[in-house]
Protein backbone atom coordinates (compact mmCIF):
# COMPACT_ATOMS: atom_id res chain seq x y z
CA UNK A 1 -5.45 39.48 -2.14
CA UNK A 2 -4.38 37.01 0.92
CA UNK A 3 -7.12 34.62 -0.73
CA UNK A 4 -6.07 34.76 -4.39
CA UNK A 5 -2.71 33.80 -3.19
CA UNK A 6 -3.26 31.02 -1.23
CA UNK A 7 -5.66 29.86 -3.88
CA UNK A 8 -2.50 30.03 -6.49
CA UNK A 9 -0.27 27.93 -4.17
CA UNK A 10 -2.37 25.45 -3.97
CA UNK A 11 -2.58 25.33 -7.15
CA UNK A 12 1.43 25.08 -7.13
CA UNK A 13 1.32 22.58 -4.25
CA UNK A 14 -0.74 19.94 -6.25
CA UNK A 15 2.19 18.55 -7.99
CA UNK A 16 4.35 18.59 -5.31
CA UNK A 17 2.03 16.74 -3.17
CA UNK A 18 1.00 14.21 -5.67
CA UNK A 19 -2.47 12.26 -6.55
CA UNK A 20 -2.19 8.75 -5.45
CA UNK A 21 -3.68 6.19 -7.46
CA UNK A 22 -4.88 2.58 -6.47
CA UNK A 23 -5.70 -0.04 -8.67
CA UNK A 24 -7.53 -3.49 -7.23
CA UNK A 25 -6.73 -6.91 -8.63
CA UNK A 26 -8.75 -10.52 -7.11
CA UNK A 27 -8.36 -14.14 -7.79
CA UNK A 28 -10.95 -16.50 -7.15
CA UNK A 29 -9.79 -19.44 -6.44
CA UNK A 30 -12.40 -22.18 -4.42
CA UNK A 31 -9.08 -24.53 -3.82
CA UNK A 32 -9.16 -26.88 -1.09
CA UNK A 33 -5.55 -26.78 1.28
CA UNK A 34 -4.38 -30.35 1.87
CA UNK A 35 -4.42 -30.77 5.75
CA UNK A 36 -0.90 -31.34 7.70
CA UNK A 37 1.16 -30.87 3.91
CA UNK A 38 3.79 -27.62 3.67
CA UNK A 39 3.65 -28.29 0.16
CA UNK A 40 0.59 -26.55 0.41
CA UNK A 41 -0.98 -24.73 -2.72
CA UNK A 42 0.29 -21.73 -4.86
CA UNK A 43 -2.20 -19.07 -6.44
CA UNK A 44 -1.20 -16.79 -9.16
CA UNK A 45 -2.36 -13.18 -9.91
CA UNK A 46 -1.17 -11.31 -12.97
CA UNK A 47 -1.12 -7.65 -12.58
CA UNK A 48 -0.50 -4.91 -15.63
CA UNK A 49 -1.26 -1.61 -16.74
CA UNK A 50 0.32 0.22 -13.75
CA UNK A 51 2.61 3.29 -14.55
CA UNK A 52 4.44 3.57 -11.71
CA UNK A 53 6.72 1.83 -8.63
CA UNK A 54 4.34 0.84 -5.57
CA UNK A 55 3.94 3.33 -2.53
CA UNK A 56 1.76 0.94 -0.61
CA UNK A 57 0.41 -2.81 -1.00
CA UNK A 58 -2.81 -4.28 1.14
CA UNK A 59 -3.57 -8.08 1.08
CA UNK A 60 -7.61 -9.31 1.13
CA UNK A 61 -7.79 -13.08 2.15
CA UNK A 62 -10.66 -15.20 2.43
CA UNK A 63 -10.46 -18.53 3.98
CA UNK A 64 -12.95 -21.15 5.34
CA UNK A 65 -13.11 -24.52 7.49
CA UNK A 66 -9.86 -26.18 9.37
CA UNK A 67 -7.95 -24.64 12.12
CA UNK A 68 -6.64 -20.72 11.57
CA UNK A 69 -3.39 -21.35 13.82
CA UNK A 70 -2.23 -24.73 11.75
CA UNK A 71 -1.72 -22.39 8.38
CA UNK A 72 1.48 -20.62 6.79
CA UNK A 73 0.34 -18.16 3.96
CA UNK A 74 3.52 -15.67 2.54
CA UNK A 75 2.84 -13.39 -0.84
CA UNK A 76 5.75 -12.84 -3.03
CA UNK A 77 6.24 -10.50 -6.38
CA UNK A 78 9.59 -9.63 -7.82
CA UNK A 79 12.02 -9.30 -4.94
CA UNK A 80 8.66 -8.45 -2.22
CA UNK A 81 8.44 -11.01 -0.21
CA UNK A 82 5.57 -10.81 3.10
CA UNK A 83 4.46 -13.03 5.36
CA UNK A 84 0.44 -12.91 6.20
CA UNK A 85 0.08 -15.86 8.30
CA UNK A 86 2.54 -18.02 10.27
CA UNK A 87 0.26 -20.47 12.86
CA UNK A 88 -1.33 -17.53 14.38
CA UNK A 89 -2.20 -18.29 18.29
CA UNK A 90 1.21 -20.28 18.82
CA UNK A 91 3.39 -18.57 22.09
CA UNK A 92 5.98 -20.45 23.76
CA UNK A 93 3.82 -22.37 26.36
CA UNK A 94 1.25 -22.93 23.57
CA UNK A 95 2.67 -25.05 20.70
CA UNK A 96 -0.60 -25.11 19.18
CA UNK A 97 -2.08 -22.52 17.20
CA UNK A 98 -5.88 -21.11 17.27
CA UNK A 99 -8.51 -23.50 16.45
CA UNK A 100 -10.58 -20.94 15.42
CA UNK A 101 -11.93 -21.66 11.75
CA UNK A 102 -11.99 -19.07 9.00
CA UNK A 103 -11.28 -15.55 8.29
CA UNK A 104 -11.86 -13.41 5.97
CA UNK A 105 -9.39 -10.03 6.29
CA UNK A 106 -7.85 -7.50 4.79
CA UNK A 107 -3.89 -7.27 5.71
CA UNK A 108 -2.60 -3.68 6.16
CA UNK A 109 0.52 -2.45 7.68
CA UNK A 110 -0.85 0.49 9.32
CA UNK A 111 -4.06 -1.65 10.95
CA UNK A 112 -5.29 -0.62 14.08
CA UNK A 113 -5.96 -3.69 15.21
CA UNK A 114 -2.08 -4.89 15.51
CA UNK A 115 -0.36 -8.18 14.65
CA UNK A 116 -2.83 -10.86 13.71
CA UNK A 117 -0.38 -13.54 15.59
CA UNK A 118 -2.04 -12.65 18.56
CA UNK A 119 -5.75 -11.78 17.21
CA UNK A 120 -8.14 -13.51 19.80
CA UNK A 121 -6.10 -10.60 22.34
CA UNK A 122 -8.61 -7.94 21.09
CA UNK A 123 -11.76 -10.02 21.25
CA UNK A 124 -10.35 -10.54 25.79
CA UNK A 125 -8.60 -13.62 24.38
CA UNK A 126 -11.99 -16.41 23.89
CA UNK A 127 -12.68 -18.56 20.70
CA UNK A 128 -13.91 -17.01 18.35
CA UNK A 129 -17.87 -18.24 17.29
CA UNK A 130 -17.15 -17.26 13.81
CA UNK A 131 -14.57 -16.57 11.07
CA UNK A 132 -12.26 -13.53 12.06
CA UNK A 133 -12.95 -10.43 9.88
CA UNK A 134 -11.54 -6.84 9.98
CA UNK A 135 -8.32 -5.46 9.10
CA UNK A 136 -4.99 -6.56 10.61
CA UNK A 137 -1.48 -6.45 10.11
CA UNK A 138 0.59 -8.87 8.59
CA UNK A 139 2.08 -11.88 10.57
CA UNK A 140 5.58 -10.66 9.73
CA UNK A 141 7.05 -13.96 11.23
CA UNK A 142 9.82 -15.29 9.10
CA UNK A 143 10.50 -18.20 11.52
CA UNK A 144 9.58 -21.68 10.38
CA UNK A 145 6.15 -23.00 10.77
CA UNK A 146 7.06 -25.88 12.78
CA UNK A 147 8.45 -23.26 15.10
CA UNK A 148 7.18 -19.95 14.88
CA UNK A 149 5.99 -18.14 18.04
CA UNK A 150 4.78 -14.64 19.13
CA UNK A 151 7.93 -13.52 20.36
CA UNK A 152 10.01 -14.22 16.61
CA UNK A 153 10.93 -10.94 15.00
CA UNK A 154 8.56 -9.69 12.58
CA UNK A 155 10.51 -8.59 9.91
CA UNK A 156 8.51 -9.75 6.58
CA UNK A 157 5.64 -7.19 6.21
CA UNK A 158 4.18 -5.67 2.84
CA UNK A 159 6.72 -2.69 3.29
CA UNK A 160 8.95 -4.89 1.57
CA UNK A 161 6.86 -4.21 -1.64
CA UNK A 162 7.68 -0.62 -1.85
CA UNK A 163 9.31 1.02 -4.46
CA UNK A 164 8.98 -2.20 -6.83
CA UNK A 165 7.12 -2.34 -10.03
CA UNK A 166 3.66 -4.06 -9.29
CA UNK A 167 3.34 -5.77 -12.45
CA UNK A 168 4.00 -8.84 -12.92
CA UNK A 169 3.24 -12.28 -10.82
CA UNK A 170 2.14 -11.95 -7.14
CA UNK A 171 2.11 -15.35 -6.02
CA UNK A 172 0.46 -16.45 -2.50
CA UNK A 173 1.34 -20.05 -0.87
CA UNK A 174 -0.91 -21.28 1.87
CA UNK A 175 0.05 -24.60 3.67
CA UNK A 176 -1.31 -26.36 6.75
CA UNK A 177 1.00 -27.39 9.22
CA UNK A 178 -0.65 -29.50 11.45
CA UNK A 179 -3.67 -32.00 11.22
CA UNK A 180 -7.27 -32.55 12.16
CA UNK A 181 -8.77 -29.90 9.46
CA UNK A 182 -8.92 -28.94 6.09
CA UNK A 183 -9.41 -25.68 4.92
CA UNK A 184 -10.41 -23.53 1.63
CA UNK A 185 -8.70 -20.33 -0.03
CA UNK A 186 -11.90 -19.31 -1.54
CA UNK A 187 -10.35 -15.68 -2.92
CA UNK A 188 -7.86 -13.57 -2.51
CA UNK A 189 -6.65 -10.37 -3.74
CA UNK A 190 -4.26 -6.73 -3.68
CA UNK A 191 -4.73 -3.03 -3.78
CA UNK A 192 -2.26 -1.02 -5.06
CA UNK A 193 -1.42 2.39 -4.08
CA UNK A 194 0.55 4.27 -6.16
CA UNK A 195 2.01 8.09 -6.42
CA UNK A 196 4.41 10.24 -8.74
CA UNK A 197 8.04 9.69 -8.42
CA UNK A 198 9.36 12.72 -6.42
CA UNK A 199 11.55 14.00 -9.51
CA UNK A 200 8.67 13.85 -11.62
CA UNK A 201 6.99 16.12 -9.00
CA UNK A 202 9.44 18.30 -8.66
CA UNK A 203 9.66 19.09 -12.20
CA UNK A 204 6.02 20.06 -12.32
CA UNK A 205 6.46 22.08 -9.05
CA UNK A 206 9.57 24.03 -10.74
CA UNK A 207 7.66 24.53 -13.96
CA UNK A 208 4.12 25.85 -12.52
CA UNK A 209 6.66 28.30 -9.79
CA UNK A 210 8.30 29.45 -12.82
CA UNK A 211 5.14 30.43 -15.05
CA UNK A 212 3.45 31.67 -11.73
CA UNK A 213 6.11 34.07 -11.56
CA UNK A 214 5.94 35.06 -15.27
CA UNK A 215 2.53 35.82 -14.73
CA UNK A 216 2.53 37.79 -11.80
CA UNK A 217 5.23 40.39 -13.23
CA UNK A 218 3.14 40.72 -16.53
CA UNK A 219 0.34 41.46 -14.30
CA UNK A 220 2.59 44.18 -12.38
CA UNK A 221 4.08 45.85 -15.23
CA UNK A 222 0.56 46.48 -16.19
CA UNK A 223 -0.64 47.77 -13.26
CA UNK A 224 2.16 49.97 -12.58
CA UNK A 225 1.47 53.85 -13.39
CA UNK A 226 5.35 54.73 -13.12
CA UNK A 227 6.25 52.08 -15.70
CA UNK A 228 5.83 53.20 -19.05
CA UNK A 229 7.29 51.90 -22.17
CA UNK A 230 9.70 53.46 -24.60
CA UNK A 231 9.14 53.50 -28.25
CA UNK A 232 10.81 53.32 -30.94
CA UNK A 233 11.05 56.46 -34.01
CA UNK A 234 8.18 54.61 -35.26
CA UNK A 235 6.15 54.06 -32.42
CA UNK A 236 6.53 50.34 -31.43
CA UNK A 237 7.84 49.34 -27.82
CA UNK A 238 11.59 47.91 -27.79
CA UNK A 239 12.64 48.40 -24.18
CA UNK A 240 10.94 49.14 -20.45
CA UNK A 241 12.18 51.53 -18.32
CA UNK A 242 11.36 53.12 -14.56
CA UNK A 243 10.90 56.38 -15.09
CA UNK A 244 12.61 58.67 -12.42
């Protein structure tokens, strides 16, 4: 009996909890970034057919050649606005950025691997041999490129997407800030997780306790040997009664 039970609340509990979605949208791009411009370039995605607000954004970025701590990249859709790159390497008694050349990343809030500012850190702090992969957390860095170091507030990171319709225009801008490289946004792209808006769920919660309930007194009136129904002169039930 325990089993059936806790079989029938899950079954109650699915709404509640919710089925997140995610829906995955890439540019290709190939575009060369001038070297020392802030003008820098602008790529467009285009994203539709997505029912509901956004519960969770992640950023995929592939770049290649020039110098990984001379670039500024920030997303922006609707009132979102993140910053994924903001002259990563740069500290206050380093006013250059790593020379490191390339990366291709996936930007995630929750990443294990912490604040790419500071990347080379979890590889014991050496050049890196190749382009930097893996999955790191946004810059966040709203400081200006000419500027920004480690220790400026990170305050820009995909949260800011939350609760926002994705659809729409997600534009990224990439510049390079300093010279002696050119680099390439070969592709870039989003995931989008979305979930039910709580009132939704708890409308489909209510409605599945309510016909649960229904159910399980049908099933009890049934069962029951000292409930019997009365009848009527002709024979048909109108009424139930407990019988003393």
């Amino acid at each position: 009996m325990k089993a059936r039970a806790t079989s029938i609340y899950g079954l109650l509990l699915a709404p509640i909890l919710g089925t997140a979605t995610a829906s995955e949208f890439v540019r290709e791009v190939g575009q060369l970034i001038p070297d020392n411009d802030p003008a820098g370039i602008v790529s467009v995605l285009d994203v539709s057919g997505n029912d509901l607000d956004l519960s969770k954004v992640t950023v995929s970025l592939e770049l290649t050649g020039g110098f990984n701590g001379d670039l500024y990249a920030e997303l922006r859709h609707d009132s979102g606005f993140s910053v994924l790159l903001n002259r990563v390497g740069r500290t206050e008694g380093q006013s250059f950025g790593y020379l490191d050349s390339g990366l291709s990343v996936v930007f995630d809030d929750d990443a294990p691997n912490g604040d790419i500012h500071l990347y080379r850190e979890v590889f014991g702090g050496a050049p890196l041999t190749e382009p930097l992969t893996g999955i790191w957390q946004p810059d966040g860095r709203t400081a200006p490129p000419s500027t920004a170091v480690a220790s400026d507030p990170r305050t820009a990171s995909l949260a800011n997407f939350v609760g926002i319709n994705p659809n729409g225009t997600w534009t990224l801008t990439i510049a390079d800030y300093d010279g002696g490289g050119e680099a390439t946004l070969v592709r870039w792209g989003i995931r989008i997780t979305q979930v039910p808006e709580p009132q939704t769920l708890a409308l489909a919660a209510v409605g599945g306790l309510s016909l649960w309930i229904l159910l399980a007194r049908r099933r009890r009136l049934r069962r029951d040997p000292a409930i019997q129904p009365r009848r009527n002169a002709n024979g048909s039930p109108y009424e139930l009664t407990h019988l003393e």
